[in-house]
Protein backbone atom coordinates (compact mmCIF):
# COMPACT_ATOMS: atom_id res chain seq x y z
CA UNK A 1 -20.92 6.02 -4.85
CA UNK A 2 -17.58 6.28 -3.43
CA UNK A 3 -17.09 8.07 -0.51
CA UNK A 4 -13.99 11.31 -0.90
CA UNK A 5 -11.79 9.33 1.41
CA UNK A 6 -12.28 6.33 -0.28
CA UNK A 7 -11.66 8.05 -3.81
CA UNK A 8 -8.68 9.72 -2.11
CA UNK A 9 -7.19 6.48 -0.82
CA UNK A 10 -7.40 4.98 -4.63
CA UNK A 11 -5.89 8.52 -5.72
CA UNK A 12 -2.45 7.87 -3.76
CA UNK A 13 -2.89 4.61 -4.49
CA UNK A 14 -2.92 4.61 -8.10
CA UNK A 15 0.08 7.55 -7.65
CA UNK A 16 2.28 5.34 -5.79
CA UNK A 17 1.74 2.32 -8.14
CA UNK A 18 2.66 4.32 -10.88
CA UNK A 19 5.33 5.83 -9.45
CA UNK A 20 6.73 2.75 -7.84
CA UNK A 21 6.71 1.13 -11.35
CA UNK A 22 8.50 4.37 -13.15
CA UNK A 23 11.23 4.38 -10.72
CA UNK A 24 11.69 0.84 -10.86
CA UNK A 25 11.43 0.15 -14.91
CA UNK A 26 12.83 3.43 -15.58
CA UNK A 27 15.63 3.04 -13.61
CA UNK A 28 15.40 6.17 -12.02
CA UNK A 29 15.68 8.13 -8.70
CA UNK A 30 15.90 11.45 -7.30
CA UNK A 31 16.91 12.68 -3.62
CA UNK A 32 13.29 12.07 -1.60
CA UNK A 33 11.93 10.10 -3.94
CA UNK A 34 11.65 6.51 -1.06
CA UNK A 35 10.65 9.20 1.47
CA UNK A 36 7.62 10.21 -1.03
CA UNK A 37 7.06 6.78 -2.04
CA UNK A 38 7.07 5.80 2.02
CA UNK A 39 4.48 8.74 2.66
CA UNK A 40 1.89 7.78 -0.36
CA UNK A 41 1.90 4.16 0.68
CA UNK A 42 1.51 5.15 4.03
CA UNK A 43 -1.07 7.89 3.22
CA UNK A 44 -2.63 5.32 0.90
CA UNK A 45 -2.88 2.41 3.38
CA UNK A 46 -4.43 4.44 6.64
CA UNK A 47 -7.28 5.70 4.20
CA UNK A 48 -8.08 2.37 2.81
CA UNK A 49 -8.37 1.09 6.52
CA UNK A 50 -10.16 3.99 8.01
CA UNK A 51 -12.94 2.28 4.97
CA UNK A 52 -12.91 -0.94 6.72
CA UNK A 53 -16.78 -1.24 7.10
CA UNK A 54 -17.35 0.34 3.19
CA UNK A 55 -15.63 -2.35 2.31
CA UNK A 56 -18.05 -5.00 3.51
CA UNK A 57 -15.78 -7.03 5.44
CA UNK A 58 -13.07 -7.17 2.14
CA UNK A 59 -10.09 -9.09 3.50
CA UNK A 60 -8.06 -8.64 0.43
CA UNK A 61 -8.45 -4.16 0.88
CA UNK A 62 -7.55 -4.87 4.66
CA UNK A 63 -4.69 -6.81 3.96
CA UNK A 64 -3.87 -3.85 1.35
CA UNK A 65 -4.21 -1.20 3.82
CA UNK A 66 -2.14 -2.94 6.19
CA UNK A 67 0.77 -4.01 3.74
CA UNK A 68 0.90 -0.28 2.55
CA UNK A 69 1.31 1.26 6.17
CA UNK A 70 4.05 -1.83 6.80
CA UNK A 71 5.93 -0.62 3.65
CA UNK A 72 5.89 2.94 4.53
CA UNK A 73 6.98 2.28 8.20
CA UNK A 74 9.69 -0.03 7.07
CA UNK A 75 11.37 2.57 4.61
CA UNK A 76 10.86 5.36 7.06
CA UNK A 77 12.14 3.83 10.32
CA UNK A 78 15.00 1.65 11.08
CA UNK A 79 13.21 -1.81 11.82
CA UNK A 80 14.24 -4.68 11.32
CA UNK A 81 12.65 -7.49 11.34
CA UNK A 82 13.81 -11.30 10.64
CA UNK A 83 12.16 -12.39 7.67
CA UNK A 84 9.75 -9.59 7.19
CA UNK A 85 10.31 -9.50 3.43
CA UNK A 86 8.82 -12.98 2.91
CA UNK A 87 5.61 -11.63 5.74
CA UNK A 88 5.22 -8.96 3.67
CA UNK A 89 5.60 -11.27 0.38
CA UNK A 90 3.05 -13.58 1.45
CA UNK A 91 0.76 -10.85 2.73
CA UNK A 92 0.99 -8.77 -0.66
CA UNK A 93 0.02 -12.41 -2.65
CA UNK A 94 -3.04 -12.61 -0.30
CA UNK A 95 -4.13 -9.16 -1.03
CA UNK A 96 -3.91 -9.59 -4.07
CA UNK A 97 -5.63 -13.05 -4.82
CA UNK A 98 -8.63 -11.94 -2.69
CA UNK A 99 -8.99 -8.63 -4.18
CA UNK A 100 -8.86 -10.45 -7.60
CA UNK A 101 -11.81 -12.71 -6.18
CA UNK A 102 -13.33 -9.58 -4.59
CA UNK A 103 -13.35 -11.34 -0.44
């Protein structure tokens, strides 16, 4: 069964995906609405790797976690970072092709 911060992690999760994907096919913003969508990734990605061991060793949720804090961080402070859209690119395909094969 999952553990509450587990099930809380795929809570904001699922929130930010769907709101990510309104805001973006919708075509539509609000004042606040990158800070919110910075906070829930970032909320979203600590949670999933504070589960690190429940997820026995799952590469693909660690790279998850980790590309969700990196997103937050990136649209809440001014970084930059040469070619940290392509990192992040290749980090977000890796995440998700080993989640698809469950590693």
């Amino acid at each position: 069964m999952f553990g509450l911060t587990k099930r809380l992690a795929m809570l904001l999760l699922s929130v930010w995906l769907i709101a990510s994907g309104l805001l973006s096919v919708a075509d539509i913003g609000f004042q606040g609405a990158t800070l919110i969508l910075d906070l829930l990734a970032m909320a979203a990605g600590i949670l999933i790797l504070l589960q690190w061991e429940s997820w026995s060793a799952k590469i693909g949720m660690i790279l998850l976690g980790a590309w969700l804090v990196a997103q937050g961080l990136l649209g809440l402070l001014p970084i930059s970072i040469q070619s940290i859209d392509v990192i992040l690119g290749l980090a977000a395909l890796a995440a998700g092709i080993l989640i698809l094969l469950k590693r």
